[in-house]
C-alpha atoms as a PDB file:
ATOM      1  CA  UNK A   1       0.000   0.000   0.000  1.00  0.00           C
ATOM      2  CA  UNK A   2       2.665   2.339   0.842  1.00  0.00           C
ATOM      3  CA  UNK A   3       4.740   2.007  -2.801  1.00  0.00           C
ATOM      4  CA  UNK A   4       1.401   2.481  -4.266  1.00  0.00           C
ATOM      5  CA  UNK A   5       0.921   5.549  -2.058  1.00  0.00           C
ATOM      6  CA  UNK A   6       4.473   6.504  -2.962  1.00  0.00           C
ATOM      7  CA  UNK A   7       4.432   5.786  -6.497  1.00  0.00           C
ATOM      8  CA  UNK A   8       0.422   8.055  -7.057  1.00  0.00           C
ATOM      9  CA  UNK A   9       2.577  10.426  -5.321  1.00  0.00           C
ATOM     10  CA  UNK A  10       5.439  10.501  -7.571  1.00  0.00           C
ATOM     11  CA  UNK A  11       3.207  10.622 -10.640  1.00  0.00           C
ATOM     12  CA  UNK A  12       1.286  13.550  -9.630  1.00  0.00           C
ATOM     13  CA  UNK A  13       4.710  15.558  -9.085  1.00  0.00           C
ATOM     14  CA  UNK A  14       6.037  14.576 -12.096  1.00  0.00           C
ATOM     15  CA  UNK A  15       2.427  15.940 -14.040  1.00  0.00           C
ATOM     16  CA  UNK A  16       2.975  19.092 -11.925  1.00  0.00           C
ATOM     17  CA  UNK A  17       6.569  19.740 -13.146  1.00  0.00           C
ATOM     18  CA  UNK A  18       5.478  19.262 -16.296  1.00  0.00           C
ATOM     19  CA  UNK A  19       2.648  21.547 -15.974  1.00  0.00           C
ATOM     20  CA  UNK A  20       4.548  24.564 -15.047  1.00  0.00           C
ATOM     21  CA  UNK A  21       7.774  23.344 -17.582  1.00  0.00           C
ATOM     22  CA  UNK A  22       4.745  23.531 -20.585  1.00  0.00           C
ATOM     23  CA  UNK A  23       4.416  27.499 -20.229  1.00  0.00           C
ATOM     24  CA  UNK A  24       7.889  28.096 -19.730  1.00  0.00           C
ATOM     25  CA  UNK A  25       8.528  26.231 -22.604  1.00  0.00           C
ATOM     26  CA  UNK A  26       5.889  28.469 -24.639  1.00  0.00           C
ATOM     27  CA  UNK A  27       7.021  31.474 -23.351  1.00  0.00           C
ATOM     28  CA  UNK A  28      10.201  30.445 -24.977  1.00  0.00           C
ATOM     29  CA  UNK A  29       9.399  29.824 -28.250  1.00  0.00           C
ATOM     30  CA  UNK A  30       7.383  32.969 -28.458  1.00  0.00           C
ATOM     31  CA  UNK A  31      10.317  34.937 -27.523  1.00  0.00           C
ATOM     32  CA  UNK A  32      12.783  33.009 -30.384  1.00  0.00           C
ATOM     33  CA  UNK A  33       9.887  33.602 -32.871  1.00  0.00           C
ATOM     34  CA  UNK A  34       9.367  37.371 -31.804  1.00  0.00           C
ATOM     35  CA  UNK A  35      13.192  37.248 -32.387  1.00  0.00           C
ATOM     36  CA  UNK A  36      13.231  35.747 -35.830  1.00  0.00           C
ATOM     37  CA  UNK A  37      10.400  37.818 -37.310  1.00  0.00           C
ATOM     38  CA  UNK A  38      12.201  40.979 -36.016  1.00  0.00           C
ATOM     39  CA  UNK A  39      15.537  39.976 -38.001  1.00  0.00           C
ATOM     40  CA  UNK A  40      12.970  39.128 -41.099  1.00  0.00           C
ATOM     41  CA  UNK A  41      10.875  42.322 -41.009  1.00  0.00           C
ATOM     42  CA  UNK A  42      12.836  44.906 -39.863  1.00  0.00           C
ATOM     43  CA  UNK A  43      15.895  45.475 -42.876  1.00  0.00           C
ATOM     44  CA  UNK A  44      14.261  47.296 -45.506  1.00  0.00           C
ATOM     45  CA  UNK A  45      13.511  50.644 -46.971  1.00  0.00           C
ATOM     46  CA  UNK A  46      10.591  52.406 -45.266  1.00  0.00           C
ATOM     47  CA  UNK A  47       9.092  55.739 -47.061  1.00  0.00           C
ATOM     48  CA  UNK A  48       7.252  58.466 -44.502  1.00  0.00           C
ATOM     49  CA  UNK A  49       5.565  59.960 -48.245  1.00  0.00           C
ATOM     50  CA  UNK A  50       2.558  58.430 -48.011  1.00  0.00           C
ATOM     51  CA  UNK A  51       1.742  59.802 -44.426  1.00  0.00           C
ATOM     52  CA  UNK A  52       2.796  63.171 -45.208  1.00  0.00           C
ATOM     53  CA  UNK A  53       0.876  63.300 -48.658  1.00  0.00           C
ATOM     54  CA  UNK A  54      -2.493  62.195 -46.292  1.00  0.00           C
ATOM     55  CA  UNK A  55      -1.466  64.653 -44.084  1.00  0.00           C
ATOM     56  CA  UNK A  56      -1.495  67.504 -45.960  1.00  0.00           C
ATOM     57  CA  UNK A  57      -4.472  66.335 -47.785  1.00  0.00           C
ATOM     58  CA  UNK A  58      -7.015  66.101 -45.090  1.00  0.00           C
ATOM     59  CA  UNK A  59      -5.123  67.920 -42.303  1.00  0.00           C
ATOM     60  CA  UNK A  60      -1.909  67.727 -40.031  1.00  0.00           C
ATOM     61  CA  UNK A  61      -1.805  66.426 -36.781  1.00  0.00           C
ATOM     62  CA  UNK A  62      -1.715  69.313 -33.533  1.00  0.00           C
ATOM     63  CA  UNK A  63       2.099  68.804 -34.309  1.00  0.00           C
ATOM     64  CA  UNK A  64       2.432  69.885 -37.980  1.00  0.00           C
ATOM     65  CA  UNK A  65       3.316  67.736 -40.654  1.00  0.00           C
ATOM     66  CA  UNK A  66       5.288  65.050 -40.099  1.00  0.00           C
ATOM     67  CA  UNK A  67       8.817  65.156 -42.060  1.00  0.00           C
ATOM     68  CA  UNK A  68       9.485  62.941 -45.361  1.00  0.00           C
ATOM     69  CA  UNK A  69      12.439  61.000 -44.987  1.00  0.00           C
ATOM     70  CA  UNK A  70      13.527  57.611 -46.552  1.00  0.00           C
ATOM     71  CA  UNK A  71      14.625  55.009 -42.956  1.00  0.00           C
ATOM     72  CA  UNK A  72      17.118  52.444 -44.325  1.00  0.00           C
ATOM     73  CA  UNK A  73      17.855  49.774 -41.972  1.00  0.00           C
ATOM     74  CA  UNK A  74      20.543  47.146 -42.760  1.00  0.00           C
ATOM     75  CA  UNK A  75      21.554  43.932 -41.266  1.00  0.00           C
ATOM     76  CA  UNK A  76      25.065  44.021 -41.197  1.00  0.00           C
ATOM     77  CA  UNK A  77      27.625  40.647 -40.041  1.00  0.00           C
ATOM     78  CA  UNK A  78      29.107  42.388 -36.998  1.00  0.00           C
ATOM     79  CA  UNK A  79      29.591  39.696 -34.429  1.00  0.00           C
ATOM     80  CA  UNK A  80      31.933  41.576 -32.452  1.00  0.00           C
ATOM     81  CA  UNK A  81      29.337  43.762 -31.345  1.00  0.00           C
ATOM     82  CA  UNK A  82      26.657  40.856 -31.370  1.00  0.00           C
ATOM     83  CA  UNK A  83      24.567  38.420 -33.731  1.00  0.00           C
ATOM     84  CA  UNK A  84      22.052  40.389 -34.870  1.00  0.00           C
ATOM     85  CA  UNK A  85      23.249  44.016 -35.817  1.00  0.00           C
ATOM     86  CA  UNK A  86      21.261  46.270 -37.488  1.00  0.00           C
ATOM     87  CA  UNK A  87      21.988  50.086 -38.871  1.00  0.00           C
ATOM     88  CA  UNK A  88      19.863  52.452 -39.784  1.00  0.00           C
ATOM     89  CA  UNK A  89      20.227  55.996 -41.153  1.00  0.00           C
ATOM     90  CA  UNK A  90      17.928  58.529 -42.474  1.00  0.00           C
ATOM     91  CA  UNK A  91      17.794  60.467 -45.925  1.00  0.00           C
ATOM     92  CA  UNK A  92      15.768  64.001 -45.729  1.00  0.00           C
ATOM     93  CA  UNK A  93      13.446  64.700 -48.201  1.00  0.00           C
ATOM     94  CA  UNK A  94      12.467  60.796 -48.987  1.00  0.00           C
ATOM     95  CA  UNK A  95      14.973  59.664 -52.047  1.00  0.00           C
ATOM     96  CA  UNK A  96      18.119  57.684 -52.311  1.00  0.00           C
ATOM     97  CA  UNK A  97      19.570  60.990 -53.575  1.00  0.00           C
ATOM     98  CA  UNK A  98      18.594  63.504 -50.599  1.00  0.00           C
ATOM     99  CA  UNK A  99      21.244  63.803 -48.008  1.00  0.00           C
ATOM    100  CA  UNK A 100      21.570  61.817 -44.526  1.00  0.00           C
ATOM    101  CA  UNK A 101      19.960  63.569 -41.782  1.00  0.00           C
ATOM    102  CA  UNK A 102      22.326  65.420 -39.358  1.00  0.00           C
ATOM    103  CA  UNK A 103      21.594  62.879 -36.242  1.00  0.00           C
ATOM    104  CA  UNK A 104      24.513  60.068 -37.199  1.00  0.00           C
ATOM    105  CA  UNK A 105      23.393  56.644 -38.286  1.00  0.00           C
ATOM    106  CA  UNK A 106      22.632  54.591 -35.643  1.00  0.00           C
ATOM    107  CA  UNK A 107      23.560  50.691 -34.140  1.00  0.00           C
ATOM    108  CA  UNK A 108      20.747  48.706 -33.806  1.00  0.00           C
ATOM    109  CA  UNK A 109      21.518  45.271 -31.260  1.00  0.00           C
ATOM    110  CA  UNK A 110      19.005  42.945 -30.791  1.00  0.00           C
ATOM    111  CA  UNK A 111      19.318  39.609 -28.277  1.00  0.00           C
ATOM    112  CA  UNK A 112      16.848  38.206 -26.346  1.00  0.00           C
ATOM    113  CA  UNK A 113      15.986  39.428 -22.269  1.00  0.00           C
ATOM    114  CA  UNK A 114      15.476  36.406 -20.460  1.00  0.00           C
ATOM    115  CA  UNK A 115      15.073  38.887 -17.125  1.00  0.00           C
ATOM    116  CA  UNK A 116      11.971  40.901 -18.788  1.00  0.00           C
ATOM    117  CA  UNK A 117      11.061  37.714 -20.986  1.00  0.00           C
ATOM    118  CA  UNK A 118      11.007  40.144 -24.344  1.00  0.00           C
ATOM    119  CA  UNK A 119      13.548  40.782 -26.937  1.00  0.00           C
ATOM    120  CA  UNK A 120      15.770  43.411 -26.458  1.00  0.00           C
ATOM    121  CA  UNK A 121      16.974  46.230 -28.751  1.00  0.00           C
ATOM    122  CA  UNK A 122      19.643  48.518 -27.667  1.00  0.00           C
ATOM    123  CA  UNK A 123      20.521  51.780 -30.210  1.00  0.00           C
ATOM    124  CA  UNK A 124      24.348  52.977 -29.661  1.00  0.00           C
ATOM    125  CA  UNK A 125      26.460  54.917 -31.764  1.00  0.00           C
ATOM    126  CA  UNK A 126      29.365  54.433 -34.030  1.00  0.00           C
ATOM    127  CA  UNK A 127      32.500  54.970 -33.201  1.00  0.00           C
ATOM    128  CA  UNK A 128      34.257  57.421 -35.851  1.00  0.00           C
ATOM    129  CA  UNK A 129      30.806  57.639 -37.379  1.00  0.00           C
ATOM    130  CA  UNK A 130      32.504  59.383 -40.131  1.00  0.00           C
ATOM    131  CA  UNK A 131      34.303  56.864 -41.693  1.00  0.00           C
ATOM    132  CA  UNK A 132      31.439  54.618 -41.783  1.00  0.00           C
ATOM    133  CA  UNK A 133      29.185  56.862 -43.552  1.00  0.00           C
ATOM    134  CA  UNK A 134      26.427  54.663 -45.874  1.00  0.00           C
ATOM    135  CA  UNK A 135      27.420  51.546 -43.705  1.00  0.00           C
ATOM    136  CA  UNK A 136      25.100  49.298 -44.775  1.00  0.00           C
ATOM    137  CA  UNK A 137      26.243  48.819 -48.327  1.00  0.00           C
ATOM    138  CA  UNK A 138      29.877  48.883 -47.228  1.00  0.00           C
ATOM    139  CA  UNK A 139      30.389  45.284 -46.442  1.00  0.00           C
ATOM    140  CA  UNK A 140      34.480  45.526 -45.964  1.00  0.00           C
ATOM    141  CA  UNK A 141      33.774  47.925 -42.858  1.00  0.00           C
ATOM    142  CA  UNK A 142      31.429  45.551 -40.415  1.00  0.00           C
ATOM    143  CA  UNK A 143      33.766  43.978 -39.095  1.00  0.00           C
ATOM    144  CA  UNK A 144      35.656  46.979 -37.954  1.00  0.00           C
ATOM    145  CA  UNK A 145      32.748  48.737 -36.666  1.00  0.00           C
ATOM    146  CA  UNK A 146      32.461  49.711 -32.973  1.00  0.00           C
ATOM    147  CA  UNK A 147      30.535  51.222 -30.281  1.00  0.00           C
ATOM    148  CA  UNK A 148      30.892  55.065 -29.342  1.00  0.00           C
ATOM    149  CA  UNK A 149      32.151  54.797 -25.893  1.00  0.00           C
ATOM    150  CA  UNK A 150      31.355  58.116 -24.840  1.00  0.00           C
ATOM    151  CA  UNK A 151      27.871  56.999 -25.664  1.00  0.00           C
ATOM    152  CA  UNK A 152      25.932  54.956 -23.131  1.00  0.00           C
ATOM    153  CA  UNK A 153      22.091  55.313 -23.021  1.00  0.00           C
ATOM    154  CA  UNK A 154      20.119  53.185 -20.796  1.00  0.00           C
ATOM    155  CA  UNK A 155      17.549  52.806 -23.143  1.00  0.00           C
ATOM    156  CA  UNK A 156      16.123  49.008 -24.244  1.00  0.00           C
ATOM    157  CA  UNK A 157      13.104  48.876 -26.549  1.00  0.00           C
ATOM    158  CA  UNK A 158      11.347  45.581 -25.677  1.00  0.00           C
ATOM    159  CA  UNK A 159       9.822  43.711 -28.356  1.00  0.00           C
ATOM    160  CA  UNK A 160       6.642  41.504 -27.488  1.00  0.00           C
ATOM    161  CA  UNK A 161       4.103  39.883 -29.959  1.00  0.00           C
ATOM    162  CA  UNK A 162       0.843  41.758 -29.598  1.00  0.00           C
ATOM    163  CA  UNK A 163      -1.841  39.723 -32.396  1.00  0.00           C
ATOM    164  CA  UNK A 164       0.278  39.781 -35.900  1.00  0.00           C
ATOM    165  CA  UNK A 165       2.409  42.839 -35.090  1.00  0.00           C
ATOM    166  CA  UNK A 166       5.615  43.310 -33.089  1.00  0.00           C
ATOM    167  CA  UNK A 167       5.281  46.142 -30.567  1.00  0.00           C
ATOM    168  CA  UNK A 168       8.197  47.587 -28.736  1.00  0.00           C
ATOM    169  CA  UNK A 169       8.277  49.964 -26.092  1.00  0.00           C
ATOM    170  CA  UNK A 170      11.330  51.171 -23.435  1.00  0.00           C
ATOM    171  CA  UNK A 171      10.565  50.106 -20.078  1.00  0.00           C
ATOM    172  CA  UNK A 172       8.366  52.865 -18.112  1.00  0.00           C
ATOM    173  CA  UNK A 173      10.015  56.188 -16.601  1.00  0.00           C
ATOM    174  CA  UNK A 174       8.929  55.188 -13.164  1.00  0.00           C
ATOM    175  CA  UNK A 175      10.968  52.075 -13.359  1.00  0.00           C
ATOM    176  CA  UNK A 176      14.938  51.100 -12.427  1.00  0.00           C
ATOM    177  CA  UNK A 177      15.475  50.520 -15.812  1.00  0.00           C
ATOM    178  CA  UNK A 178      13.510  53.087 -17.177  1.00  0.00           C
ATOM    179  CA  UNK A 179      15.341  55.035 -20.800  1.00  0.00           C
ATOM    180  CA  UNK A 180      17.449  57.257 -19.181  1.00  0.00           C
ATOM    181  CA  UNK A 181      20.973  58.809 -20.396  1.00  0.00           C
ATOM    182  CA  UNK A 182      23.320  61.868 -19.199  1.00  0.00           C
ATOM    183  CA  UNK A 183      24.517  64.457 -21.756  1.00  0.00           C
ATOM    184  CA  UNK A 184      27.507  65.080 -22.050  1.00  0.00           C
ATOM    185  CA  UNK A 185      26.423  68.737 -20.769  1.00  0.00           C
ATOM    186  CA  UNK A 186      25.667  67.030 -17.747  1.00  0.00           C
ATOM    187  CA  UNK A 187      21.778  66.858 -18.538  1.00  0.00           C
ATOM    188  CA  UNK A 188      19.739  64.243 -17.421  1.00  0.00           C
ATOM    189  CA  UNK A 189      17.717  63.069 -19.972  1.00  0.00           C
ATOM    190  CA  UNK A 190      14.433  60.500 -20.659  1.00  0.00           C
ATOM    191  CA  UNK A 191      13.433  59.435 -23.760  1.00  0.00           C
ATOM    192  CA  UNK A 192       9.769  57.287 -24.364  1.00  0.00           C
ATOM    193  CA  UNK A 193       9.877  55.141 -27.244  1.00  0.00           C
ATOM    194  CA  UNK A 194       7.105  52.900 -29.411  1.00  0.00           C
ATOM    195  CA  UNK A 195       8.189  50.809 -32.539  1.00  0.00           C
ATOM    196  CA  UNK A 196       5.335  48.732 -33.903  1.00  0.00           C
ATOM    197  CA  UNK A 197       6.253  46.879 -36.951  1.00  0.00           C
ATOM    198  CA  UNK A 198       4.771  44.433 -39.322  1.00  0.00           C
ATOM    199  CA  UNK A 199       5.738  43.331 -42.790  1.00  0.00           C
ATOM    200  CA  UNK A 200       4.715  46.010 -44.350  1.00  0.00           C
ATOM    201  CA  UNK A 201       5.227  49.129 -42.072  1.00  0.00           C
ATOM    202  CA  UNK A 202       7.619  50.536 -39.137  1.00  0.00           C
ATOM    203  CA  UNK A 203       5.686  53.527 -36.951  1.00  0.00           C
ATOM    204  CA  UNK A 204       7.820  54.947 -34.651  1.00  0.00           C
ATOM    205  CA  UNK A 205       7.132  57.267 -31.417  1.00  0.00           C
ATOM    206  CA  UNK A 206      10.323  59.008 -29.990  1.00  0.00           C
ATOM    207  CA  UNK A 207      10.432  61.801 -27.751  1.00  0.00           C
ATOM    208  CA  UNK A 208      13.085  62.842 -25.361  1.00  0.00           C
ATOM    209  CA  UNK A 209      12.251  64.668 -22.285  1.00  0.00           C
ATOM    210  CA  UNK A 210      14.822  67.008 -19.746  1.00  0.00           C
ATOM    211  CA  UNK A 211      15.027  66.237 -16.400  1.00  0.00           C
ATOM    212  CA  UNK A 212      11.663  69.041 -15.481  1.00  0.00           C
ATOM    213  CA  UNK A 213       9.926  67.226 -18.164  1.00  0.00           C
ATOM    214  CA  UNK A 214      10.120  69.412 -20.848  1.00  0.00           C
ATOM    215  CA  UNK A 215      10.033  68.484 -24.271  1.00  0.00           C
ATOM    216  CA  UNK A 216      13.748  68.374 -26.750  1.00  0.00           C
ATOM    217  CA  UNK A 217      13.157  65.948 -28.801  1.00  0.00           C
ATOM    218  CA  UNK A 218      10.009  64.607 -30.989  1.00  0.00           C
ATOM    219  CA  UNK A 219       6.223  65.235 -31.022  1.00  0.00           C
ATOM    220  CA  UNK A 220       3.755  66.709 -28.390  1.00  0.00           C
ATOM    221  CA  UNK A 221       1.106  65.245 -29.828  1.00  0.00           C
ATOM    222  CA  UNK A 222       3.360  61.576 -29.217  1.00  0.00           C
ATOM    223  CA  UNK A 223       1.342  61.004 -33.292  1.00  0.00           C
ATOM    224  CA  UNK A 224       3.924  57.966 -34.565  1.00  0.00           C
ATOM    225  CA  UNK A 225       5.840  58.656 -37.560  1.00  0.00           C
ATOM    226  CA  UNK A 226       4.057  55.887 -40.092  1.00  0.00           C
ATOM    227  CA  UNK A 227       7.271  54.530 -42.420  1.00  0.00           C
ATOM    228  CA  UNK A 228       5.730  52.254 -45.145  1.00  0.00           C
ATOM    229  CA  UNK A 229       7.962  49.736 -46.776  1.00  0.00           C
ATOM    230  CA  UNK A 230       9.232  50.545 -50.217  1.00  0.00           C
ATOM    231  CA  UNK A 231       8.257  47.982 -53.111  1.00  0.00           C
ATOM    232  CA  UNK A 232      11.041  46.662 -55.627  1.00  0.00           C
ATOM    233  CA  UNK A 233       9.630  48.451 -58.801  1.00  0.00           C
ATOM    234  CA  UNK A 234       9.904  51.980 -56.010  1.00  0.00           C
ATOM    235  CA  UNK A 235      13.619  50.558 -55.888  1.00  0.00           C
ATOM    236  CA  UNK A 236      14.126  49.817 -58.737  1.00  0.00           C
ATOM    237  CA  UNK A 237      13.003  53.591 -60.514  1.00  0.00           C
ATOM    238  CA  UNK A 238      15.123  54.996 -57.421  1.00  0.00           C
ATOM    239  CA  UNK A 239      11.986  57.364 -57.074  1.00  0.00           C
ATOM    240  CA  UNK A 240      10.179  55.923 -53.749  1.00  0.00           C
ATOM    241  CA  UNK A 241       6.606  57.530 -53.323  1.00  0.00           C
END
């Protein structure tokens, strides 16, 4: 009776364990998948024209127009800095030809958080940005690439599946690990950041706050910045719309 009593009770601790392994185990999966459509759908060529052109059609936000600009993001094979390394820089005025925007291009490393069970995504600059101008297409310079020490923003965007989108936000000012960063003026600064992506489009919230909450960077009205993807016969006439 007793190795019957033993054994029932053995069995039901095993079915436990793997009761609470099952969701761990899900959770994981979810977080590898969240990780491999984010290396899929992020690189591209993402056009702000069509917003703007709506815009000024029926009306622009309380903000004014949002500005036309041309986001290229690259995955580039940097695996001193990581394994998946993304840059992205900006071109004013929405065309291959217009010039980079003044703000340098920008480091993109993404890894999995185990701690806040999301993927990570950590933007740092380049050191010597400029001798890696138009890094993307310049192959012979990723593995030389580095981080701008001087640089050092505590600021993750965490990527979670929310239905078939990717949402990622910076953990919440009121938090330790809240998006925080000091100038090199001494400022301290804040910064609130959405990314919600899909296959098709990147909309991106970014505003950066001073230390009495006053606005330095971004949008009062917090209205995303809508980048659609550009198509391979917009590449191909080097004329995205």
């Amino acid at each position: 009776m007793g190795r019957r009593r033993l054994g029932l009770f053995s069995g039901v601790v095993l079915l436990m364990a793997l009761l609470i392994a099952r969701p761990a185990q899900a959770a994981d999966l979810e977080l590898k998948q969240v990780l491999r459509d984010l290396a899929a759908w992020l690189p591209g060529e993402y056009s702000s024209a069509a917003q703007v052109d709506l815009e000024t059609a029926v009306g622009a936000p309380p903000s004014g127009l949002h500005q036309r600009q041309l986001r290229q993001i690259t995955r580039i094979d940097a695996p001193q800095l990581g394994e998946y390394v993304f840059v992205s820089q900006t071109r004013l005025g929405g065309r291959r030809s217009d010039p980079l925007a003044p703000v340098q291009p920008q480091l993109l490393v993404v890894a999995i958080d185990d701690k806040r069970r999301a993927v990570g995504m950590v933007g740092r600059r380049i050191l010597d940005a400029a001798k890696f101008e138009n890094l993307g297409s310049r192959p012979d310079l990723w593995g030389k690439v580095a981080f701008d020490p001087a640089y050092g923003a505590n600021c993750t965007v965490l990527w979670r599946l929310h239905g078939r989108q990717l949402v990622g936000r910076v953990a919440d000012a009121a938090t330790e690990d809240s998006c925080t960063m000091t100038a090199r003026d001494t400022r301290r600064l804040r910064w609130q950041n959405e990314w919600v992506l899909n296959p098709e489009e990147l909309w991106i919230d970014d505003n950066g706050y001073n230390a009495d909450g006053s606005l330095f960077q971004g949008r009062a009205d917090r209205a995303h910045l809508r980048l659609t993807r550009v198509r391979n016969d917009e590449r191909r006439s080097g004329q995205p719309n």
